[in-house]
Protein backbone atom coordinates (compact mmCIF):
# COMPACT_ATOMS: atom_id res chain seq x y z
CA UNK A 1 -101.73 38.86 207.73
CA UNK A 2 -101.13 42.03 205.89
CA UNK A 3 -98.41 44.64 206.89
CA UNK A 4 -99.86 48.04 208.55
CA UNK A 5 -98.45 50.87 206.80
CA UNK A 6 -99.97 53.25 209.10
CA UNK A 7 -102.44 53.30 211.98
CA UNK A 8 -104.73 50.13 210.87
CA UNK A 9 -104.61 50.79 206.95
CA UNK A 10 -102.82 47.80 205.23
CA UNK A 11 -100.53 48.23 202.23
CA UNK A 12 -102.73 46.86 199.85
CA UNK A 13 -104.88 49.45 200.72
CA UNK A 14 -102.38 51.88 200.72
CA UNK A 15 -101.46 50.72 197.35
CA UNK A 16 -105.03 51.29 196.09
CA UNK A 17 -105.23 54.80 197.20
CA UNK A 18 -101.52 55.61 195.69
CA UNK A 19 -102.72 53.97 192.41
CA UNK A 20 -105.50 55.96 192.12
CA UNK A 21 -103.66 59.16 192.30
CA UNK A 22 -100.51 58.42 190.82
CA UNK A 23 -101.31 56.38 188.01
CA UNK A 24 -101.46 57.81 184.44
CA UNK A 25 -104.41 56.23 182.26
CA UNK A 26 -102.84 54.98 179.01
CA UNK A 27 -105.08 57.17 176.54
CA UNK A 28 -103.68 59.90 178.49
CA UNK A 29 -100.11 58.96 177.67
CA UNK A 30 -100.34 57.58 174.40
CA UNK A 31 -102.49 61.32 173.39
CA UNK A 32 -101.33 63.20 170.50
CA UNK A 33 -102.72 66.14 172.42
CA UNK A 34 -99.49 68.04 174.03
CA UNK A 35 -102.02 69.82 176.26
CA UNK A 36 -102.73 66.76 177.95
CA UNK A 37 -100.23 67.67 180.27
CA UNK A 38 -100.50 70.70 180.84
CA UNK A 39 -103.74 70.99 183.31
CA UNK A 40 -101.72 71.63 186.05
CA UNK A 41 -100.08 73.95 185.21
CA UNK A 42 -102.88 75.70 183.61
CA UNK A 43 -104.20 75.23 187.41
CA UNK A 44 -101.82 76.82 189.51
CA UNK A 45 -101.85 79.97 186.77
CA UNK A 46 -105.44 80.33 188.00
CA UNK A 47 -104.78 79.75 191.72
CA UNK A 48 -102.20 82.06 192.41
CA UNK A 49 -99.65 79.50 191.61
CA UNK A 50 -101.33 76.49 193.79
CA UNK A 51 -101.91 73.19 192.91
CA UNK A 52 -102.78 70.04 194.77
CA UNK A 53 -99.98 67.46 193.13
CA UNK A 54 -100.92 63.75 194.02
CA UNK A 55 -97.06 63.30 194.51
CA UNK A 56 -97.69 65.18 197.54
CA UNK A 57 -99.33 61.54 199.25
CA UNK A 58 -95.68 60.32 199.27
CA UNK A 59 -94.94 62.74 202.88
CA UNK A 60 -97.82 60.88 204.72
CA UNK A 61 -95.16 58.46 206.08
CA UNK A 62 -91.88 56.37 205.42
CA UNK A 63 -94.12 53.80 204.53
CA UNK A 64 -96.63 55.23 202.05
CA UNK A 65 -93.35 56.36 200.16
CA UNK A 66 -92.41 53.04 199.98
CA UNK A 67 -95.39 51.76 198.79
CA UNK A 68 -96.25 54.75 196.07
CA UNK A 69 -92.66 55.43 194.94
CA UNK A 70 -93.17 52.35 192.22
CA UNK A 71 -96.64 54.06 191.02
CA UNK A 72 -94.90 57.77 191.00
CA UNK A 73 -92.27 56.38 188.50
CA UNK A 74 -94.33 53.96 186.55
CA UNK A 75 -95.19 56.94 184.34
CA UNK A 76 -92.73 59.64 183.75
CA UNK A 77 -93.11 63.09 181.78
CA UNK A 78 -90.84 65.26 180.64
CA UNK A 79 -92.06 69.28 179.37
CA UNK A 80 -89.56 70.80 179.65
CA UNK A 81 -85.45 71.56 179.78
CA UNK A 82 -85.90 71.97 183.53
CA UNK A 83 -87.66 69.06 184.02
CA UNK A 84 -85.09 67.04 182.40
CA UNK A 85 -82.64 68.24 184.27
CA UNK A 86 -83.99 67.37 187.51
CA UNK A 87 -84.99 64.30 186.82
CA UNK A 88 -81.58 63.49 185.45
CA UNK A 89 -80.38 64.41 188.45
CA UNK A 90 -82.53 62.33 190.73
CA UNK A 91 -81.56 59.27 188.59
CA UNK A 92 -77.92 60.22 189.20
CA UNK A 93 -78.18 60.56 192.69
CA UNK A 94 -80.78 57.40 192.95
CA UNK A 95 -80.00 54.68 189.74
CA UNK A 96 -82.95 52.39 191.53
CA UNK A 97 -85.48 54.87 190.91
CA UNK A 98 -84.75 54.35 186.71
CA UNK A 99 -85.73 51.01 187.17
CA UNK A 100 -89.63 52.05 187.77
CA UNK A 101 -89.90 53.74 184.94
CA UNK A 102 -92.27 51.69 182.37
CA UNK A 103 -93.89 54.87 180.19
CA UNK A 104 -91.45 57.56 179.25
CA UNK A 105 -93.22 60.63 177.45
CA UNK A 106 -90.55 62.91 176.54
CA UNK A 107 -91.86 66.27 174.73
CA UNK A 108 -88.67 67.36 173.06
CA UNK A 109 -85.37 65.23 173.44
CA UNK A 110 -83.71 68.13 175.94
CA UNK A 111 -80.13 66.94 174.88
CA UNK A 112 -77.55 65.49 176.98
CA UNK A 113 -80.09 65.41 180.30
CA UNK A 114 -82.81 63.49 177.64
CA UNK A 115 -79.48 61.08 177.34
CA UNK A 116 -78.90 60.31 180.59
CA UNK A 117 -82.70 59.57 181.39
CA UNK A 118 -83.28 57.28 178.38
CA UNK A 119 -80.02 55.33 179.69
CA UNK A 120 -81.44 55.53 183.29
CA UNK A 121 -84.92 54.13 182.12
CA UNK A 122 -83.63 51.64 179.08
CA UNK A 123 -83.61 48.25 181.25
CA UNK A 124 -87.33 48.52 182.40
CA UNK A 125 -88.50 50.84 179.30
CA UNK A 126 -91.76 49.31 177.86
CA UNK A 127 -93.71 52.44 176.45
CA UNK A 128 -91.95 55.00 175.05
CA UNK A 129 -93.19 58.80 173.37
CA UNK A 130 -91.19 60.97 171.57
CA UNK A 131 -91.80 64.65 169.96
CA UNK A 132 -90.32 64.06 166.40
CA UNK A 133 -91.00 67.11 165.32
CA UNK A 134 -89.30 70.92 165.05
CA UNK A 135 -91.14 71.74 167.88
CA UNK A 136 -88.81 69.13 169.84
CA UNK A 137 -86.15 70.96 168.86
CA UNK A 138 -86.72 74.56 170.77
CA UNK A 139 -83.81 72.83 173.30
CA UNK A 140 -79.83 73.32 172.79
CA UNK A 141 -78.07 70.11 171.94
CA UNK A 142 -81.24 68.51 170.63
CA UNK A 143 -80.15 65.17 169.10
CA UNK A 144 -76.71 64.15 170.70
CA UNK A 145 -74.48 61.85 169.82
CA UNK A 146 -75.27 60.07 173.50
CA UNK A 147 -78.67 59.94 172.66
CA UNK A 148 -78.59 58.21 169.42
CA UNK A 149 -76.31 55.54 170.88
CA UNK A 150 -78.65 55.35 173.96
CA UNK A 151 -81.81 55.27 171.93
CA UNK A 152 -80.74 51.99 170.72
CA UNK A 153 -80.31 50.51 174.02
CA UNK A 154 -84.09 50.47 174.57
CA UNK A 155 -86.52 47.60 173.57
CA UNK A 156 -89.79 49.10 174.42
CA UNK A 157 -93.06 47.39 173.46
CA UNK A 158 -94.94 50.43 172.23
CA UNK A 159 -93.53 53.42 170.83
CA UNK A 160 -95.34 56.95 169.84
CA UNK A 161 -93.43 58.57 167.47
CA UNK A 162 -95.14 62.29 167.23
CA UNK A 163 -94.59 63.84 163.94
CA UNK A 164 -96.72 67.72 162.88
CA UNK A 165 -99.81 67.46 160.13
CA UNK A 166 -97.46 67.01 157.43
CA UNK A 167 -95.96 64.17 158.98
CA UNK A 168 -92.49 65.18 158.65
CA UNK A 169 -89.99 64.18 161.25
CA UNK A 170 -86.93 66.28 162.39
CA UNK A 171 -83.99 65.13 160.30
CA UNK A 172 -81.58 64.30 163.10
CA UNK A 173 -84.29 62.22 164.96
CA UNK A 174 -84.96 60.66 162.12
CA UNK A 175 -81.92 59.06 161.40
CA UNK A 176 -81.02 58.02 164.88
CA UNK A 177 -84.29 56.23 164.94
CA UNK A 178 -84.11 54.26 162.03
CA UNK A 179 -80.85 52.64 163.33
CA UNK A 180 -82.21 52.13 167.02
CA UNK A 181 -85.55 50.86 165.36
CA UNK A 182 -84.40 47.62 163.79
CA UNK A 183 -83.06 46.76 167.60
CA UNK A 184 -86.22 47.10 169.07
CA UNK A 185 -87.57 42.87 169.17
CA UNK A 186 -90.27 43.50 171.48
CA UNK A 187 -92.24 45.91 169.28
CA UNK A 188 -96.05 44.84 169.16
CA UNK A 189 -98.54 46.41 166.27
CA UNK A 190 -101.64 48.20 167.45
């Protein structure tokens, strides 16, 4: 017998129409494109500042939240020095929600609140993107010394290192990933 969520829909069914809306395709996380990201916002520019955000399914009911929290976390993406701040802050004040966190896209490293989400995140890390490049570094505090030590805490399975044309990475990232690097066992070649 499957458990109503809400007025005759089941959760599984629930959990299908979450999915659909909350989960991030892996092309679109593993792109090289830092647009890729920024549709929405691009969206509400256009709309006087409105845009339908899928997030938004989670107020239905107690129960959809339960169900689509999971699938709102799975993926997580971080723009910008706000962002990361926020989100550190919602890991502080909830630890559990780290531990959905599978794909972690961070666009710059957004110093000691980039820190505190890549410890948050480290235990159930399994894809991870990182902006390598000067661009990453537009943030104060962009490599910490809490970062590099937290950076090797993670054992992801895939790992997108973004670099610019010339393939040149940003000296401090750089060196704090070629001593979390050798850590990393569960690396798979694609």
């Amino acid at each position: 017998m499957a458990i109503s969520c809400r007025r005759g829909l089941s959760r599984e069914c629930v959990d299908q129409i979450l999915r659909y809306h909350l989960v991030v395709p892996e092309e679109r996380f593993f792109s090289t494109n830092l647009a890729t990201f920024a549709q929405r916002q691009t969206e509400a520019s256009h709309n006087q500042g409105e845009a339908w955000d899928p997030w938004q399914l989670l107020l239905v009911s107690k129960a959809w939240r339960a169900v689509g929290e999971r699938h709102l976390y799975h993926t997580v993406v971080v723009r910008t020095q706000d962002q990361a701040q926020c989100l550190m802050d919602a890991f502080r004040d909830h630890p559990a929600l780290g531990g959905y966190v599978c794909r972690l896209r961070l666009e710059g490293s957004f110093g000691v609140p980039g820190a505190h989400i890549i410890h948050f995140v480290a235990a159930s890390l399994e894809d991870l993107w990182l902006d390598c490049t000067e661009r990453g570094r537009r943030y104060p505090g962009h490599i910490t010394s809490q970062q590099a030590s937290v950076l090797s805490w993670l054992n992801p399975r895939r790992v997108v290192l973004y670099q610019d044309q010339n393939g040149q990475f940003e000296c401090a990232a750089r060196r704090y990933l070629l001593d979390a690097i050798p850590r990393w066992s569960r690396l798979v070649r694609t």
